[in-house]
Structures are given as structure tokens and as C-alpha cells.
PDB file of N, CA and C in Angstrom:
ATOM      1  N   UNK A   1       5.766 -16.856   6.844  1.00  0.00           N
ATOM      2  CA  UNK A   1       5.736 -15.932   5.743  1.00  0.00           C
ATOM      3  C   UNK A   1       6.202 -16.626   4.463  1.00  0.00           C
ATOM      4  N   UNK A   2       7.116 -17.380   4.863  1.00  0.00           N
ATOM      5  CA  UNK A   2       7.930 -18.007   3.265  1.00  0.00           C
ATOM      6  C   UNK A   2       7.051 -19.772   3.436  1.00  0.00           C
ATOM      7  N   UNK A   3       6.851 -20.351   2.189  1.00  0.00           N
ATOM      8  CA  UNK A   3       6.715 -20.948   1.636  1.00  0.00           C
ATOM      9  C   UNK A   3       4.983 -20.898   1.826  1.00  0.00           C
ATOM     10  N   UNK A   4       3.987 -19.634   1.891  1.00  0.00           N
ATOM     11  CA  UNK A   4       2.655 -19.249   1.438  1.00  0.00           C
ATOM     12  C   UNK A   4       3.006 -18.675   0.423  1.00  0.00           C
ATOM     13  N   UNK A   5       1.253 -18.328  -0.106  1.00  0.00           N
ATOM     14  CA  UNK A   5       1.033 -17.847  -1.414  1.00  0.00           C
ATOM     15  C   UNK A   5       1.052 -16.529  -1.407  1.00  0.00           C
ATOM     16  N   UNK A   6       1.875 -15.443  -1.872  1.00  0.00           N
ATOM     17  CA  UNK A   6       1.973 -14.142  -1.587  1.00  0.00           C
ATOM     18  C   UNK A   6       1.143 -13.829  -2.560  1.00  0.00           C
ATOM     19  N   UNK A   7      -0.046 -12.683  -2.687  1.00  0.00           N
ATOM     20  CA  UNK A   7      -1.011 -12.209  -3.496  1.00  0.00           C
ATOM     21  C   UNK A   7      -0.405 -11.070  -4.284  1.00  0.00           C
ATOM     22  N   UNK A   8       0.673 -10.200  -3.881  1.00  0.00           N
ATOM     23  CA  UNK A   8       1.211  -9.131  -4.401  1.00  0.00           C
ATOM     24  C   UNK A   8       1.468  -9.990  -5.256  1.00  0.00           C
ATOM     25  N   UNK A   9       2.481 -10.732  -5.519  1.00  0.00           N
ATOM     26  CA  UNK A   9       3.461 -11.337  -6.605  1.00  0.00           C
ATOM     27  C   UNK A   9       2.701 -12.699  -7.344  1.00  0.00           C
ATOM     28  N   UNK A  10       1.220 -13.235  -6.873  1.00  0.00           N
ATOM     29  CA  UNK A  10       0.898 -14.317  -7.490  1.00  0.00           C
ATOM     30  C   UNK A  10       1.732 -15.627  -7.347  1.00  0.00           C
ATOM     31  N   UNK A  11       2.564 -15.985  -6.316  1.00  0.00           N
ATOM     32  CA  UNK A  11       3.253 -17.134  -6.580  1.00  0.00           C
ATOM     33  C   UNK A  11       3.788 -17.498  -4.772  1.00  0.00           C
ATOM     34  N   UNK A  12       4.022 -18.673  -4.598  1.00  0.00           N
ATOM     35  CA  UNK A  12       4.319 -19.192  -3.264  1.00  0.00           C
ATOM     36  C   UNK A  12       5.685 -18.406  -3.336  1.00  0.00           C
ATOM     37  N   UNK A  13       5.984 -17.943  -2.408  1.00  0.00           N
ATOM     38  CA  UNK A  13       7.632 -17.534  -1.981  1.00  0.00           C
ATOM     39  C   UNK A  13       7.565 -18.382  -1.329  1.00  0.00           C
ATOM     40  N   UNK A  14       9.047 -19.138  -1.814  1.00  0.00           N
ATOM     41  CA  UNK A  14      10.136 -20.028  -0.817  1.00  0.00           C
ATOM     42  C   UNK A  14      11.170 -19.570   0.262  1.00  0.00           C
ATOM     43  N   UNK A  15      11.608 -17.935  -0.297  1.00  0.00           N
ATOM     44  CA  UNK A  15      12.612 -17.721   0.301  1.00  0.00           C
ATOM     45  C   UNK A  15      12.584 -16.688   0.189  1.00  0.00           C
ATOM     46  N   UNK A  16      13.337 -15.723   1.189  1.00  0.00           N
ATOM     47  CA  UNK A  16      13.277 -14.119   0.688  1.00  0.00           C
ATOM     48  C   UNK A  16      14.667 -13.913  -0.366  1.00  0.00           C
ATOM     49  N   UNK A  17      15.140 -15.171  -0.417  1.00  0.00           N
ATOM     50  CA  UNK A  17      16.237 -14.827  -2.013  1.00  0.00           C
ATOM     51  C   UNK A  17      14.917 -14.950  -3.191  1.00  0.00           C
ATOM     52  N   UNK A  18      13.987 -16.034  -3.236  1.00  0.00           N
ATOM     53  CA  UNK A  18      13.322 -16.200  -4.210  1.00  0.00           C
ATOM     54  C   UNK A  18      12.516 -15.000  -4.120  1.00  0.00           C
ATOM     55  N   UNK A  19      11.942 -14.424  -3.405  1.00  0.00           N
ATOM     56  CA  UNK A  19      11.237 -13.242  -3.267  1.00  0.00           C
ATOM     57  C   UNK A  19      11.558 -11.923  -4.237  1.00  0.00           C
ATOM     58  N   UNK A  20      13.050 -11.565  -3.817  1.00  0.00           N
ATOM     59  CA  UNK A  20      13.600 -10.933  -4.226  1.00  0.00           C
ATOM     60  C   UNK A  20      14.103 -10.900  -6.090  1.00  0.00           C
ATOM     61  N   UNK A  21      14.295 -12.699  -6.242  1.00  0.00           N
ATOM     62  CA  UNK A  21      14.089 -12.958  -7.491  1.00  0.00           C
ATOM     63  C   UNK A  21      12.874 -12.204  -8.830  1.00  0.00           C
ATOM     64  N   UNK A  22      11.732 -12.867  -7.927  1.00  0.00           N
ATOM     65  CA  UNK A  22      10.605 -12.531  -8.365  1.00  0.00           C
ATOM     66  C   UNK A  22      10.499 -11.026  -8.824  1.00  0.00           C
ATOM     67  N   UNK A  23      10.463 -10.205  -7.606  1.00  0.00           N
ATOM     68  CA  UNK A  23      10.277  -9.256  -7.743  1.00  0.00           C
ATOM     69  C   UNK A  23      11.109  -8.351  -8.589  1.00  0.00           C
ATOM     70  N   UNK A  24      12.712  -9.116  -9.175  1.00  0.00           N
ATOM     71  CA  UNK A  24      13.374  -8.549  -9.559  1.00  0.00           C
ATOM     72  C   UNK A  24      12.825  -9.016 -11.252  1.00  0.00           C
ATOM     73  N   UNK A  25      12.101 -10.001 -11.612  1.00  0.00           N
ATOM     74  CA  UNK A  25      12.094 -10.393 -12.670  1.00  0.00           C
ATOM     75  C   UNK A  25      10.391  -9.699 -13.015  1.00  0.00           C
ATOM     76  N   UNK A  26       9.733  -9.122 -11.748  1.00  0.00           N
ATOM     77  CA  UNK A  26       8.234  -8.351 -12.209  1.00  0.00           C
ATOM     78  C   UNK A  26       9.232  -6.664 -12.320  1.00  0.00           C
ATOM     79  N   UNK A  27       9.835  -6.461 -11.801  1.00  0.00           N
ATOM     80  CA  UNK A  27      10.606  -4.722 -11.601  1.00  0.00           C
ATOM     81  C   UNK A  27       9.289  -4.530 -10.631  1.00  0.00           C
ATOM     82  N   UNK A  28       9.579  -4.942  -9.262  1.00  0.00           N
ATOM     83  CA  UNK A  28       8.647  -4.402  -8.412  1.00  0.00           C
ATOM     84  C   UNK A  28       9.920  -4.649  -6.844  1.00  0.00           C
ATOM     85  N   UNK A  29       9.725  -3.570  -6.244  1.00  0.00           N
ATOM     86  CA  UNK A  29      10.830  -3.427  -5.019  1.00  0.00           C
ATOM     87  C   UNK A  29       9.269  -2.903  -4.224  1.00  0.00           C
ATOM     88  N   UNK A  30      10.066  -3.177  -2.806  1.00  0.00           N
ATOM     89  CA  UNK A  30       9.076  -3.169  -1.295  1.00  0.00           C
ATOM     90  C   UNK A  30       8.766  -1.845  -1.133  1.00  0.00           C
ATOM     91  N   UNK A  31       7.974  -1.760  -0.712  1.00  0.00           N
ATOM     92  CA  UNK A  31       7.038  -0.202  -0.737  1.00  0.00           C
ATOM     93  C   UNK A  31       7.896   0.297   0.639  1.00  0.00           C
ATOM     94  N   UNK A  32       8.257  -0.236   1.404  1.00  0.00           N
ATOM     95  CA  UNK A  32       9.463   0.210   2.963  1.00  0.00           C
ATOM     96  C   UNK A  32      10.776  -0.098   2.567  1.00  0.00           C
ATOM     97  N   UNK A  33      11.497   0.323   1.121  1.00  0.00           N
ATOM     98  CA  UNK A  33      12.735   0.102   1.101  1.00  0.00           C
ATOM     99  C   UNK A  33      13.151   1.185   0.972  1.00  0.00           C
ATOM    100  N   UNK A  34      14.249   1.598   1.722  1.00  0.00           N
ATOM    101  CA  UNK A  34      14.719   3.237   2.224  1.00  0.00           C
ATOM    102  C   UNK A  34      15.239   3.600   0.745  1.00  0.00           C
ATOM    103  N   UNK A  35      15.707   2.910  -0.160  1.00  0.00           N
ATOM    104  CA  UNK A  35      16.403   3.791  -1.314  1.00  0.00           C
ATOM    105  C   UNK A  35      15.587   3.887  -2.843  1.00  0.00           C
ATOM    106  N   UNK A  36      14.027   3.274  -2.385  1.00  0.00           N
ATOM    107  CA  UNK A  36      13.298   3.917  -3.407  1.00  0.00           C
ATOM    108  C   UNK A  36      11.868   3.704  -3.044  1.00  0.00           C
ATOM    109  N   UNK A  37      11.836   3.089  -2.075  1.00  0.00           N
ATOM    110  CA  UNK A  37      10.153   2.915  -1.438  1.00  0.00           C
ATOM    111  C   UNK A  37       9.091   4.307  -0.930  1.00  0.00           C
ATOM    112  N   UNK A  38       8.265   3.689  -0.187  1.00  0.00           N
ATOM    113  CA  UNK A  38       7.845   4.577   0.995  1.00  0.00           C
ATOM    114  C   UNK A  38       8.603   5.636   1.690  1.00  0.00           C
ATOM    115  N   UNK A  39       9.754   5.153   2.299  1.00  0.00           N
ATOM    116  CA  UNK A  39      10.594   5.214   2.962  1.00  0.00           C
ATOM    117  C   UNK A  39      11.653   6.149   2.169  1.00  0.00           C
ATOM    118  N   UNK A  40      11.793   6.496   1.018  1.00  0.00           N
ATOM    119  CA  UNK A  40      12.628   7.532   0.355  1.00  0.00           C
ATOM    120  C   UNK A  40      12.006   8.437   0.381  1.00  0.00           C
ATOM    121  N   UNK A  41      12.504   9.451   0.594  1.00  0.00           N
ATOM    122  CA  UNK A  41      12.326  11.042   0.500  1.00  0.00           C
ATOM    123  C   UNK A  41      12.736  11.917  -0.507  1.00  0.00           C
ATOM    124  N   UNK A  42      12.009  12.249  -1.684  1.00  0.00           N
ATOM    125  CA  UNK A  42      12.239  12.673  -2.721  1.00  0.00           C
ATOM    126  C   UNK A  42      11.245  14.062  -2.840  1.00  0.00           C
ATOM    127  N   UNK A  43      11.747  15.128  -2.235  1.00  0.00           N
ATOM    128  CA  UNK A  43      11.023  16.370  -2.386  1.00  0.00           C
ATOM    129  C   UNK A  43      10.054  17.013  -3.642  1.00  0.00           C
ATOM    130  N   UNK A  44      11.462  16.596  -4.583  1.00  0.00           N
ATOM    131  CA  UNK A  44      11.355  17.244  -5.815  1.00  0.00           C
ATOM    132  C   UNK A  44       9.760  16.608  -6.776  1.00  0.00           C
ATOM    133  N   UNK A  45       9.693  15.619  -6.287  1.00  0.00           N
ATOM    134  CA  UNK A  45       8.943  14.277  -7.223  1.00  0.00           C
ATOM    135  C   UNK A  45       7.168  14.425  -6.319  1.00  0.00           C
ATOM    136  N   UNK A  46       7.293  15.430  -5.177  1.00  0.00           N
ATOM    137  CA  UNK A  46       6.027  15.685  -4.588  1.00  0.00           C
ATOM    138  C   UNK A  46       4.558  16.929  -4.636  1.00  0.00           C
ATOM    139  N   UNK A  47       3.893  15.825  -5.078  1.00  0.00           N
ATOM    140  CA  UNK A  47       2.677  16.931  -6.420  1.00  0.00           C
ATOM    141  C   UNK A  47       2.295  17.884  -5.281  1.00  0.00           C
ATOM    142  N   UNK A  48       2.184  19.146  -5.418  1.00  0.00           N
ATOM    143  CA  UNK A  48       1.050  20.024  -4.666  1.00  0.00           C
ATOM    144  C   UNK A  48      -0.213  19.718  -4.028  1.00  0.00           C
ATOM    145  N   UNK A  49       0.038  19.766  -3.131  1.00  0.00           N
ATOM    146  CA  UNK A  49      -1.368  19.732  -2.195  1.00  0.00           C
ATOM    147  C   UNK A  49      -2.501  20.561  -2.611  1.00  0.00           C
ATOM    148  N   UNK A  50      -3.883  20.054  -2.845  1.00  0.00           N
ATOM    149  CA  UNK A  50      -4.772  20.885  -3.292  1.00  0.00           C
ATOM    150  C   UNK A  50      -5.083  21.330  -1.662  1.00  0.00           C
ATOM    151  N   UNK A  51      -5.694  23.128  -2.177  1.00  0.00           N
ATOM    152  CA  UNK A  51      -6.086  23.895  -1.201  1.00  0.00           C
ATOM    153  C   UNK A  51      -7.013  23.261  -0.516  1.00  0.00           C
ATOM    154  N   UNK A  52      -7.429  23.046   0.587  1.00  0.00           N
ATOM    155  CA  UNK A  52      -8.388  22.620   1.514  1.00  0.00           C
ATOM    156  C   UNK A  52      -9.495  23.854   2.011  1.00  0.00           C
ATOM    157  N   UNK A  53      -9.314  25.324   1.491  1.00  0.00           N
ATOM    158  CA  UNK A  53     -10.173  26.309   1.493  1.00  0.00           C
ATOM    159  C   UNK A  53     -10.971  26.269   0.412  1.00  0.00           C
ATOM    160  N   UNK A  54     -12.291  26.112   1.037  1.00  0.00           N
ATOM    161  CA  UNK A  54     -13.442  25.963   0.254  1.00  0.00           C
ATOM    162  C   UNK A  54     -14.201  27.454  -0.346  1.00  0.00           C
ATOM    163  N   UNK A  55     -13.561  28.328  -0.050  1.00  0.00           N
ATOM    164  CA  UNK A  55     -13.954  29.405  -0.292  1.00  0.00           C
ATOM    165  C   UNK A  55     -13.912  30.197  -1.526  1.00  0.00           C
ATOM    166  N   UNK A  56     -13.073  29.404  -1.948  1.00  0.00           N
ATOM    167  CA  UNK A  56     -12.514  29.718  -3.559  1.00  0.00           C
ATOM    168  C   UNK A  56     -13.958  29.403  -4.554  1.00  0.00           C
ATOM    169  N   UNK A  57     -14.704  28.962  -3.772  1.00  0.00           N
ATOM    170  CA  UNK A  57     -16.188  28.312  -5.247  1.00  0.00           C
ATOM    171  C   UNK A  57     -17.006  29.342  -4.507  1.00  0.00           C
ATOM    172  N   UNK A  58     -17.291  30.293  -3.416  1.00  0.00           N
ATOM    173  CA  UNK A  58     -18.019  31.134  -3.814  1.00  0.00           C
ATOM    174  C   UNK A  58     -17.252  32.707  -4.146  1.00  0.00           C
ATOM    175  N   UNK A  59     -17.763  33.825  -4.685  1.00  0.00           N
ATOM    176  CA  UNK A  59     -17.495  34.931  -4.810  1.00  0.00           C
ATOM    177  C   UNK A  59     -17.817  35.714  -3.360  1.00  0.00           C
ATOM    178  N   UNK A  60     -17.273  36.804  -3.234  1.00  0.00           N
ATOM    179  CA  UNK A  60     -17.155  37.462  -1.772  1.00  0.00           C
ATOM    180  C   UNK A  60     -18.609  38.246  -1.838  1.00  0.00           C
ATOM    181  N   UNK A  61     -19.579  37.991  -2.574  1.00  0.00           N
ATOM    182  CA  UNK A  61     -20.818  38.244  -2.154  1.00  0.00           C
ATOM    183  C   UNK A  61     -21.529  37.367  -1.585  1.00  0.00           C
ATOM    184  N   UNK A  62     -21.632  35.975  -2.278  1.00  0.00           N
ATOM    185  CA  UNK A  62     -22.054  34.661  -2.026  1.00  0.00           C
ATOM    186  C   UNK A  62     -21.526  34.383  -0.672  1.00  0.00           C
ATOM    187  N   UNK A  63     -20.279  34.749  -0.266  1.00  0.00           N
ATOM    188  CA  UNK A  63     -19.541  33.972   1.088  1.00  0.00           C
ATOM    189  C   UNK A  63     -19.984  34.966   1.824  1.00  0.00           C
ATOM    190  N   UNK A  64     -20.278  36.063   1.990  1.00  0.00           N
ATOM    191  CA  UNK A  64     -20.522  36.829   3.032  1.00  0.00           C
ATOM    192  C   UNK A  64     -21.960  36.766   3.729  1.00  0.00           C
ATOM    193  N   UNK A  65     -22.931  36.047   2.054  1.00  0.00           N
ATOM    194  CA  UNK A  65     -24.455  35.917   2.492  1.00  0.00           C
ATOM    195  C   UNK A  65     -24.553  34.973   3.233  1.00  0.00           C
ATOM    196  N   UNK A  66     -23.614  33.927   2.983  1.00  0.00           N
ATOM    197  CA  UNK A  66     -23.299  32.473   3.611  1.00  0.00           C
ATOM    198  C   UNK A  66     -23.236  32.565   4.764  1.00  0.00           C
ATOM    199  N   UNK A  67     -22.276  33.280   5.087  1.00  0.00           N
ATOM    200  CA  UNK A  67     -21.899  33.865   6.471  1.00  0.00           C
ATOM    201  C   UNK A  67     -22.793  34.220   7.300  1.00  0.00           C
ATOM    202  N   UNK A  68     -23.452  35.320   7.339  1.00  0.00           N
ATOM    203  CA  UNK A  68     -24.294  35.786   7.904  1.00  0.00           C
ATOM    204  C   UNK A  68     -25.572  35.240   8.119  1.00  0.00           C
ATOM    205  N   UNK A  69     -26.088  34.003   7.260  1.00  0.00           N
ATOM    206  CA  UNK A  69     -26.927  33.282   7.248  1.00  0.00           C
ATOM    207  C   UNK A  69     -26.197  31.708   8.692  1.00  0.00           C
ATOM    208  N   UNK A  70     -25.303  31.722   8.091  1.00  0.00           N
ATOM    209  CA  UNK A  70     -24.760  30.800   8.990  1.00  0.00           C
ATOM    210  C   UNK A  70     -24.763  31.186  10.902  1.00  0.00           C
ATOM    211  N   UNK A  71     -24.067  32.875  10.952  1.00  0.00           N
ATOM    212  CA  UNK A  71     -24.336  33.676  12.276  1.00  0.00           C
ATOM    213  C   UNK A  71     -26.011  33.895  12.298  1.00  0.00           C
ATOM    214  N   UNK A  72     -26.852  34.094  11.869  1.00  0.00           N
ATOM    215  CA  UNK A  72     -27.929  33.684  12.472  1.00  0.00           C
ATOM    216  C   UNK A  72     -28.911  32.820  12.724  1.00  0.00           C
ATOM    217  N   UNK A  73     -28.566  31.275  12.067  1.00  0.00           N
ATOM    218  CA  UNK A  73     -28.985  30.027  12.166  1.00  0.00           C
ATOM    219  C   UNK A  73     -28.326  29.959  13.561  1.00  0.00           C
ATOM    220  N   UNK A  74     -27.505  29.796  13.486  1.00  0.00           N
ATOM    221  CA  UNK A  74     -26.563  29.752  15.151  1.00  0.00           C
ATOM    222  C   UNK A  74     -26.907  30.317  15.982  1.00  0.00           C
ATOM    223  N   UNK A  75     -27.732  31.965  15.791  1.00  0.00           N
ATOM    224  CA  UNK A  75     -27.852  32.691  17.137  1.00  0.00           C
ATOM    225  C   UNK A  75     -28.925  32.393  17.510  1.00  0.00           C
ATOM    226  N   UNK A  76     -29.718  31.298  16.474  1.00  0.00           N
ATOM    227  CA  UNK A  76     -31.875  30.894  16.819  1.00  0.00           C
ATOM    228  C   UNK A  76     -31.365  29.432  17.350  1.00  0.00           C
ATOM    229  N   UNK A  77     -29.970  28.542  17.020  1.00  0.00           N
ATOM    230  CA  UNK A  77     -29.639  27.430  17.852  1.00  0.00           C
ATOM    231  C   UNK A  77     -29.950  26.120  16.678  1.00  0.00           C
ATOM    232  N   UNK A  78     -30.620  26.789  15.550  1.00  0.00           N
ATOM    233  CA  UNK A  78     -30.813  25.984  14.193  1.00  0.00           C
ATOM    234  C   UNK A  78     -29.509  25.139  13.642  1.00  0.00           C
ATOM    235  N   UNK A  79     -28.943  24.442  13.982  1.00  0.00           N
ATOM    236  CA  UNK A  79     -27.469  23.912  13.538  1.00  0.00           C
ATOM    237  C   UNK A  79     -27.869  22.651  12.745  1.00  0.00           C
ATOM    238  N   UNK A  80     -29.087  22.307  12.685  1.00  0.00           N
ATOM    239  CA  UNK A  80     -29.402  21.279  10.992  1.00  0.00           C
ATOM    240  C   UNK A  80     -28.868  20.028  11.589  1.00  0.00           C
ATOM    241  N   UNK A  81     -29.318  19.218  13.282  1.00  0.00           N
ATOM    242  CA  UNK A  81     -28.608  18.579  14.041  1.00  0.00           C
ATOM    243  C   UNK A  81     -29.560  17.681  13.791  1.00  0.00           C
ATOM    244  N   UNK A  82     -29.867  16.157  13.743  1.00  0.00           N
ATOM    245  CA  UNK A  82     -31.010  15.552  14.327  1.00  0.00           C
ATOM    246  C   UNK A  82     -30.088  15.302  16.140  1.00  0.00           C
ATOM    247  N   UNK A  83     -31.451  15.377  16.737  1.00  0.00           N
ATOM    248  CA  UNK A  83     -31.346  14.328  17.939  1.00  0.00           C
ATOM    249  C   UNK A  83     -31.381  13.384  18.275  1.00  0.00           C
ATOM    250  N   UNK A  84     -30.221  12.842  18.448  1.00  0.00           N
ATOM    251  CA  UNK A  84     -30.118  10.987  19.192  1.00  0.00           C
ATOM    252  C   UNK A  84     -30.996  10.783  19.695  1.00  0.00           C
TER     253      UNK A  84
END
């Protein structure tokens, strides 16, 4: 690991003191360091999850035609499949 060319940082690390150098002289710390990486848990600092219900882009007329179009493609066995 030490004395290759690390691509994150652009430069051969010699040492994980020089490593640490480096990184201290780019302001870049390890993405798995428990007190500000990956690895920290910071609730407050975590964006909202977008909804994963797709239902929100049609109106409850549109989704119901959907629907029912969908229950009888299914009940003729039409599922829009090719065959292997």
C-alpha cells in the first residue's frame, strides 16, 4: 500500500504519517473515519428521502384507469413479457 501511487491524493505515499500529512495539507480525512467519515452518524445533517410512490404524477382518475387497465391485461395474461 505505502510507497505506490495513490490516485485519491495524486502522489506516492511513503508512509501512513506522510499520508496523513498530505491529506492534512489537501483538508481531506478517510471516508471510514468514525469522527467525521462514513462511519459518523450525524442525524441532523440527513436530506429526506424522496417518496418512492409513484402515484403522486397521476390524479385519482388517471390511477384508477391505470388500474383497471392493468387488472385486465393480467386477467387476458397480456403482461408486455417477450419470451426467452
Amino acid at each position: 500500500m505505502y510507497g505506490k501511487y495513490e490516485p485519491g491524493l495524486g502522489q506516492v505515499v511513503e508512509s501512513y504519517e506522510h499520508k496523513r500529512q498530505l491529506m492534512k495539507e489537501m483538508d481531506l480525512q478517510e471516508s471510514s473515519d468514525p469522527s467525521g467519515g462514513s462511519r459518523s452518524y450525524r442525524p441532523e445533517e440527513q436530506p429526506a428521502r424522496a417518496s418512492k410512490n409513484n402515484s403522486q404524477f397521476l390524479d385519482a382518475a388517471e390511477l384508477e384507469s391505470a388500474q383497471a387497465e392493468a387488472l385486465t391485461r393480467a386477467a387476458q395474461g397480456d403482461f408486455d413479457l417477450e419470451a426467452p
